[in-house]
Protein backbone atom coordinates (compact mmCIF):
# COMPACT_ATOMS: atom_id res chain seq x y z
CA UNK A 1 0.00 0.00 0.00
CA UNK A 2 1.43 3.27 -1.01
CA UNK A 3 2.12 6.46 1.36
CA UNK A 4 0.43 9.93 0.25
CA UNK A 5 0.64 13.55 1.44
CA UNK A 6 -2.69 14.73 3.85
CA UNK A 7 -3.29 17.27 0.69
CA UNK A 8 -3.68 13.83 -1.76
CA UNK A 9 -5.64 11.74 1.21
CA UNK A 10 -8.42 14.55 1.53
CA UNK A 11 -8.95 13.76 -2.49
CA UNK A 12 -9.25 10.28 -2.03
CA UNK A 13 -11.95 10.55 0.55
CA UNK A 14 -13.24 13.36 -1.50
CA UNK A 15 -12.90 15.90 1.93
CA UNK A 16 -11.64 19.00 2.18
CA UNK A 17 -8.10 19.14 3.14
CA UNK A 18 -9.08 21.19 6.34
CA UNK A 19 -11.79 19.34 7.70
CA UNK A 20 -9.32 16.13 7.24
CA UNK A 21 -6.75 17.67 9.22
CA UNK A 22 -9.54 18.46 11.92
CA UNK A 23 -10.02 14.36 11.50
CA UNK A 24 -6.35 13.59 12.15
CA UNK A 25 -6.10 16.38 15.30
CA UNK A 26 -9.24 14.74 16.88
CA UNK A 27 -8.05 11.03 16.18
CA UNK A 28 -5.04 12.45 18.25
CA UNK A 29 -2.04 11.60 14.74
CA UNK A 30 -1.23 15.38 14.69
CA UNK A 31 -1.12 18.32 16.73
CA UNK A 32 0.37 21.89 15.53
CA UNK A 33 3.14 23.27 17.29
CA UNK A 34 3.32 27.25 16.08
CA UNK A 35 3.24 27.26 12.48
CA UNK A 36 3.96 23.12 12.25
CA UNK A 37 2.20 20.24 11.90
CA UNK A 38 3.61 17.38 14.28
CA UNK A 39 3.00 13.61 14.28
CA UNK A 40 2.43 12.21 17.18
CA UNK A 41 3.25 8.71 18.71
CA UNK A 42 -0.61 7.55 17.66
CA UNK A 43 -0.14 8.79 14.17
CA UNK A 44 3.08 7.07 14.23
CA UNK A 45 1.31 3.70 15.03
CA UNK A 46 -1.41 4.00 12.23
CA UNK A 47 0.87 4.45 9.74
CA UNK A 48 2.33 8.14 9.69
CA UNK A 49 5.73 8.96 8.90
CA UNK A 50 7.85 12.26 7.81
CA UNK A 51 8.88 12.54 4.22
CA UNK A 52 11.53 15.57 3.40
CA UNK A 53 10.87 17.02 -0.29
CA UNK A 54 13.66 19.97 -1.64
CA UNK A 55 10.88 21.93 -2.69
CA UNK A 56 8.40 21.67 0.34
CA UNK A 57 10.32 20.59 3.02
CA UNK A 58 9.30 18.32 5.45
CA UNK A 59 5.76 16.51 5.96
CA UNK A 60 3.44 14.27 6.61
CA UNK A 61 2.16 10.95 4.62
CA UNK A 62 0.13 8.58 5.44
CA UNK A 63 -1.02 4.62 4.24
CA UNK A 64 -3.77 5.56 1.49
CA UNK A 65 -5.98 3.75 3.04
CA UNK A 66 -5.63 5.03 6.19
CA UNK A 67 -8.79 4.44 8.61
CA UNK A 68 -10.37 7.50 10.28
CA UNK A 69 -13.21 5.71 11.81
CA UNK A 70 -11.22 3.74 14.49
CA UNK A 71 -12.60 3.66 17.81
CA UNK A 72 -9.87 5.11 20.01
CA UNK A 73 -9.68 7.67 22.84
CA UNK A 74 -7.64 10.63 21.46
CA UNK A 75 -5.50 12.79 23.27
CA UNK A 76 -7.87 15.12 25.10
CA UNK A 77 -6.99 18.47 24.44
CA UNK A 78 -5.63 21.50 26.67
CA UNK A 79 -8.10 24.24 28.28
CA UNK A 80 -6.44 27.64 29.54
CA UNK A 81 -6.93 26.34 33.25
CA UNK A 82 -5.02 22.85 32.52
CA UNK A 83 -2.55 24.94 30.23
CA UNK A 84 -2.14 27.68 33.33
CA UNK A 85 -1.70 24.59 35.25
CA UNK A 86 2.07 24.37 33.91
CA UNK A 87 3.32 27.56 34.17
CA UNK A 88 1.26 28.51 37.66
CA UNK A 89 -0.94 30.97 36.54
CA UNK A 90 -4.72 31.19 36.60
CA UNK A 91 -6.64 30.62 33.63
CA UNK A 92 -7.64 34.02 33.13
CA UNK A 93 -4.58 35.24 33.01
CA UNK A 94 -3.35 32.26 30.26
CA UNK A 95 -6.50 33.74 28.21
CA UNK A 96 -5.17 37.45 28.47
CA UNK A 97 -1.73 36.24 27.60
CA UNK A 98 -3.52 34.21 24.31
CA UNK A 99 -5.05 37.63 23.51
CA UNK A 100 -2.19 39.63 23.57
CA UNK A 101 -0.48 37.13 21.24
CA UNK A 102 -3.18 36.99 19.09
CA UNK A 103 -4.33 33.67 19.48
CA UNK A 104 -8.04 34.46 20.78
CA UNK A 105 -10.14 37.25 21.78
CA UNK A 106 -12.78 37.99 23.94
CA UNK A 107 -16.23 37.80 22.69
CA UNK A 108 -19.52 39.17 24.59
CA UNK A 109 -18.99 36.51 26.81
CA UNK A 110 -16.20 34.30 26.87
CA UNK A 111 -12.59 33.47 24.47
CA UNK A 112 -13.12 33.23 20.15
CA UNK A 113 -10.11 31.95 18.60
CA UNK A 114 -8.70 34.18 16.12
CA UNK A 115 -6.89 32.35 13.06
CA UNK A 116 -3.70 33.03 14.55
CA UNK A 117 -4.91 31.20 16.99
CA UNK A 118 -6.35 28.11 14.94
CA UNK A 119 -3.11 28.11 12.66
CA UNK A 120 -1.69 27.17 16.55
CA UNK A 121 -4.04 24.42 16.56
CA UNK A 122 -6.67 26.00 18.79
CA UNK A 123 -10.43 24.89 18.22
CA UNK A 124 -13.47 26.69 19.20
CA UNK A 125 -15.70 24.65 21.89
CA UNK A 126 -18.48 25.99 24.93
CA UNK A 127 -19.68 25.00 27.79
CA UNK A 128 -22.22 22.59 27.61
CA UNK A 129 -24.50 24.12 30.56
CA UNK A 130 -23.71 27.78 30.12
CA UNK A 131 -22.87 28.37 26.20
CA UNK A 132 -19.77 30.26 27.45
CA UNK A 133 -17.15 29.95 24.48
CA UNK A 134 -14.16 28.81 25.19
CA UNK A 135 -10.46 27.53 23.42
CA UNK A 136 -8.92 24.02 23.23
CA UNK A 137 -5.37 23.59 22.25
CA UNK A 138 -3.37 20.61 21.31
CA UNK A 139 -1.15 19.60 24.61
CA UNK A 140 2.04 20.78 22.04
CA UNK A 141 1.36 24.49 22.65
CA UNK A 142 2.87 24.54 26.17
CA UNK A 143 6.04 24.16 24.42
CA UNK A 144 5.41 27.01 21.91
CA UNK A 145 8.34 29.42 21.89
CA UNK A 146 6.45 32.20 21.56
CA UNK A 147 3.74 31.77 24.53
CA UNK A 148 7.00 30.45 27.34
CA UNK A 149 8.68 33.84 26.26
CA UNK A 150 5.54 36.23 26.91
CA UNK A 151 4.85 34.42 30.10
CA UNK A 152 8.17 34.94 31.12
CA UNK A 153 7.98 38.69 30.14
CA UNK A 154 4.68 38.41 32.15
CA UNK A 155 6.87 36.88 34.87
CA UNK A 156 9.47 39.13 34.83
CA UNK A 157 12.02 36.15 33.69
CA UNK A 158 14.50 36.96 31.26
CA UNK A 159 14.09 34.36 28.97
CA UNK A 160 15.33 36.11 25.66
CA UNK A 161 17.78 34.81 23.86
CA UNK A 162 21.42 36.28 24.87
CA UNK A 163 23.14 38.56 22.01
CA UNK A 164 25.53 35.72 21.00
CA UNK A 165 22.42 33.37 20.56
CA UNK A 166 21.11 35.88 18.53
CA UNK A 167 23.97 36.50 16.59
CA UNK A 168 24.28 33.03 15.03
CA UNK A 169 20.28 32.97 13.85
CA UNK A 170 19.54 36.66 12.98
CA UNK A 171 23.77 38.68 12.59
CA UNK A 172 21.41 41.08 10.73
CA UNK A 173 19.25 42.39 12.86
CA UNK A 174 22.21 42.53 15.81
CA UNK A 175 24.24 44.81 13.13
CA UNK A 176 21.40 47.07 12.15
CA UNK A 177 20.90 47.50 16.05
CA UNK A 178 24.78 48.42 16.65
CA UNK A 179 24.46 50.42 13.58
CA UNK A 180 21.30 52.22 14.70
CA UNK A 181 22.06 52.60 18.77
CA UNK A 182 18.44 53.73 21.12
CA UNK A 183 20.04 57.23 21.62
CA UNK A 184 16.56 59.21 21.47
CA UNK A 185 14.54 59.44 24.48
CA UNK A 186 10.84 60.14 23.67
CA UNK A 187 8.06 61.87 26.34
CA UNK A 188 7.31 58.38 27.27
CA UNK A 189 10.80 57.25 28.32
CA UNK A 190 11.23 54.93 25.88
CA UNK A 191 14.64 54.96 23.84
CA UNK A 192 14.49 55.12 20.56
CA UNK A 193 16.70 54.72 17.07
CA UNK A 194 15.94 57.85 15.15
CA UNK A 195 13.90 61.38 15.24
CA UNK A 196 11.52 60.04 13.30
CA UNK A 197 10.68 56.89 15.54
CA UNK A 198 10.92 59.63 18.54
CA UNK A 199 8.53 61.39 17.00
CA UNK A 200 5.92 58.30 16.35
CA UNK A 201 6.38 57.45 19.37
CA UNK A 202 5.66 60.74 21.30
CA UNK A 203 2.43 60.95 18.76
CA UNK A 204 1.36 57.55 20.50
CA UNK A 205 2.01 58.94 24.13
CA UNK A 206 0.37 62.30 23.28
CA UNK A 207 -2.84 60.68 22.20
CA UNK A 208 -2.96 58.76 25.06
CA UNK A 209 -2.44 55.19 23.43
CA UNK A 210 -0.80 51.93 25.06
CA UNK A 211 2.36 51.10 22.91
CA UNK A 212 5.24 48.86 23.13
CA UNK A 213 8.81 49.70 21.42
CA UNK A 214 10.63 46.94 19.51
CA UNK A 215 8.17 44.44 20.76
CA UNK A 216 9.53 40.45 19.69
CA UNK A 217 6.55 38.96 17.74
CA UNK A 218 4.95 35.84 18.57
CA UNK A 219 6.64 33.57 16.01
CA UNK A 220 9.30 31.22 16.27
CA UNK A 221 11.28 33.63 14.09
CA UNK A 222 13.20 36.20 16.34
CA UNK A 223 11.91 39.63 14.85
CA UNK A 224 10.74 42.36 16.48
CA UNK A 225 8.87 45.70 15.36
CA UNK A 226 8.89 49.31 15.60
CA UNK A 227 5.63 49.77 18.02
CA UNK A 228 3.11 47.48 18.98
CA UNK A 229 -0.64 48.43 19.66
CA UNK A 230 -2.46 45.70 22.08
CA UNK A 231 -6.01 47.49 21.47
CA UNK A 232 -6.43 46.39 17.74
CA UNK A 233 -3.54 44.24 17.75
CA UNK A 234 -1.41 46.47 15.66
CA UNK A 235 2.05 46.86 14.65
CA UNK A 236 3.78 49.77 13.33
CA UNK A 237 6.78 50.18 11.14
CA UNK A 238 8.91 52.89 10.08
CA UNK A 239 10.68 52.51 7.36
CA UNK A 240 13.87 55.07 6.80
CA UNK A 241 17.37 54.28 5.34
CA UNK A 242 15.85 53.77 1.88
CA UNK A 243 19.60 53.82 0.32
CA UNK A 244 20.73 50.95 2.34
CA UNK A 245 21.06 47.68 0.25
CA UNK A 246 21.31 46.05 3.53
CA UNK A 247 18.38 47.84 5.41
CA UNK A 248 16.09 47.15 2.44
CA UNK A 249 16.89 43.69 2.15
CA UNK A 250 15.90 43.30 5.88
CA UNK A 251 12.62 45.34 5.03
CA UNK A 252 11.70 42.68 2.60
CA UNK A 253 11.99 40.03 4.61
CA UNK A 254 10.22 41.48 7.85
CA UNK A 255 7.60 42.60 4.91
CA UNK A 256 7.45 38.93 4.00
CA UNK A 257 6.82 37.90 7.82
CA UNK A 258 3.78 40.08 8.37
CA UNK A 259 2.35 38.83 5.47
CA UNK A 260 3.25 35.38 6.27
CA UNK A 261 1.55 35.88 9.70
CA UNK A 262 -1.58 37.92 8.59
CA UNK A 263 -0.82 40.43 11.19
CA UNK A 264 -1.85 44.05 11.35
CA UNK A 265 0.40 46.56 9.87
CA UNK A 266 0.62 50.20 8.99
CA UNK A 267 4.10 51.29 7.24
CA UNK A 268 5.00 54.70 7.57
CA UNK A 269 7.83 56.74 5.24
CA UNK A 270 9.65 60.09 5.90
CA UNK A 271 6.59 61.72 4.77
CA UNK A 272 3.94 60.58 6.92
CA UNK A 273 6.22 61.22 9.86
CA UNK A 274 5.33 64.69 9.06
CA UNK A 275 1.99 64.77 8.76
CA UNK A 276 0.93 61.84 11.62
CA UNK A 277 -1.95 64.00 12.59
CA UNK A 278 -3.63 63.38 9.66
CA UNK A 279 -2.56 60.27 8.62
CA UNK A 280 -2.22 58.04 11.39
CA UNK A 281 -6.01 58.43 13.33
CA UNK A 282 -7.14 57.26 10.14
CA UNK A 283 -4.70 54.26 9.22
CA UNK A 284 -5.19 53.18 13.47
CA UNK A 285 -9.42 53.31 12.89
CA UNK A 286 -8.87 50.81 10.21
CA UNK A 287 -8.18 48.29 13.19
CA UNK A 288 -10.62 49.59 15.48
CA UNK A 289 -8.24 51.59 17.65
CA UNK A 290 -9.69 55.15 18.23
CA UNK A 291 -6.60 57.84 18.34
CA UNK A 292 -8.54 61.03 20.29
C-alpha cells in the first residue's frame, strides 16, 4: 500500500483538506506546534511517517488507506486552566496572555479563537450548561516558543535569547541595532533609534495610546517591530534608510513575515512622519483603535 501527502488523502476521501486535518487532530495523529504540523506517537502507530521534499520541506504521509473511523480515545486536548496549570498561573490570566499574542479574543462573553490562533491548533468549543465559548489547544502548545517567552515577560524572567544566541540565527538584525544605537529618548521614556521613531512614538504617548517599542513577535522567528498596539492588535513600522542595500533587504523580509503571519500593519515613510496628525487616526481606525 502506497504512502500519500494529507493534501492527496483529503482527495481520495473526497474531503476538504481542512476538515481532514480536523479528522487527524481529533483522532489524536497530529497536533500543531506554532506554524507546524507534528506527528504524534498515535499517528506514528497508524501508519504516519515524515517525508523531506527539496521543494516543500518536510511533511506528513500517510497509508492511502488510512482508517479514520477507528474507535480510540484521542488525546484530550488543553483548556487555559489545565494549560495555566504548567506555568502557575490562573486561567484568566493564560486567556489574556492568548489575547495579547493573538491567538483568541474575547467575545460578549467568553474566548473566540482568532486564526492566529487556529493556525496554533486551537479549536473553538463551549460550555455545555452555560454556552460560554471557550479555546482548546493541542497539549504541544505549552512548548510554543512564543507563549513560554511572553509568560516569562509576564513573569518578569528573562528568557530572551542572549546577544551571542542571537547573533548566530539573525547577525542582521544585531548589526542594524549596533548600527542604529536607542540614543533618542521620547516623552514616554522609551529609547528610541531615530527622530523620526521619537517622534511616532511621542504621537502615540500624546494621544494617550498603550504602545510597546521593539516588541519580539509571537513567532518562532526572532523579529521584532517598531511599536506594537495591544487594542487592535497592531504593529507599526517605520521605514527610513531607503539607500541601504542592507536595510532594504531586511525590510523585505520582515515585509514577507507580516504577510506570512496575517498580522496588522501600517508602514509609515519620511513623509507621513510629518503629517501623523492626519494620517495616522485614520490608518489606526482601520483596526478599530480610536486615536482622540
Amino acid at each position: 500500500m502506497g504512502q500519500v501527502s494529507t493534501t492527496a488523502l483529503a482527495k481520495i476521501y473526497n474531503i476538504a483538506p481542512k476538515e481532514l486535518f480536523s479528522q487527524l487532530i481529533e483522532l489524536g495523529y497530529i497536533t500543531k506546534q506554532d506554524d507546524n504540523w507534528l506527528l504524534t506517537e498515535s499517528g506514528v502507530k497508524n501508519g504516519g511517517s515524515i517525508k523531506e521534499s527539496t521543494q516543500y520541506g518536510q511533511y506528513i504521509v500517510w497509508p492511502e488507506g488510512l482508517d479514520l473511523n477507528k474507535s480510540q480515545t484521542p488525546k484530550p486536548l488543553m483548556t487555559s486552566t489545565s494549560i495555566g496549570k504548567n506555568f502557575d498561573l490562573t486561567a484568566n490570566k493564560v486567556n489574556f496572555i492568548f489575547s495579547e499574542l493573538g491567538w483568541v479574543q474575547k467575545g460578549l462573553k467568553g474566548w473566540v479563537v482568532t486564526e492566529q490562533g487556529k493556525k496554533q491548533g486551537g479549536i473553538q468549543a463551549e460550555d455545555k450548561k452555560s454556552g460560554i465559548p471557550y479555546v482548546r489547544w493541542p497539549e504541544g502548545i505549552i512548548h510554543s516558543k512564543a507563549l513560554s517567552e511572553t509568560i516569562g515577560h509576564v513573569k518578569g524572567v528573562d528568557n530572551s535569547p542572549t546577544p551571542e544566541a542571537i547573533k548566530v540565527t539573525n547577525e542582521e538584525s544585531v548589526e542594524f541595532r549596533e548600527k542604529f544605537e536607542a540614543k533618542h529618548r521620547s516623552a514616554d521614556g522609551h529609547m528610541v533609534r531615530s527622530k523620526a521613531e521619537m517622534l511616532i512614538d511621542n504621537w502615540l504617548y500624546m494621544a494617550e495610546i498603550v504602545h510597546a517599542y521593539e516588541r519580539k513577535l509571537p513567532i518562532e522567528e526572532d523579529v521584532y517591530c517598531d511599536f506594537y498596539i495591544p487594542t487592535g492588535r497592531v504593529y507599526i513600522e517605520y521605514w527610513g534608510y531607503e539607500n541601504d542595500p542592507k536595510y532594504l533587504a531586511r525590510k523585505k523580509k520582515k515585509i514577507d513575515l507580516y504577510n506570512k503571519y496575517g498580522f496588522n500593519l501600517i508602514e509609515l515613510q519620511d513623509k507621513d512622519v510629518q503629517n501623523l496628525d492626519d494620517i495616522l487616526p485614520k490608518l489606526l481606525l482601520k483596526h478599530g483603535v480610536q486615536a482622540y
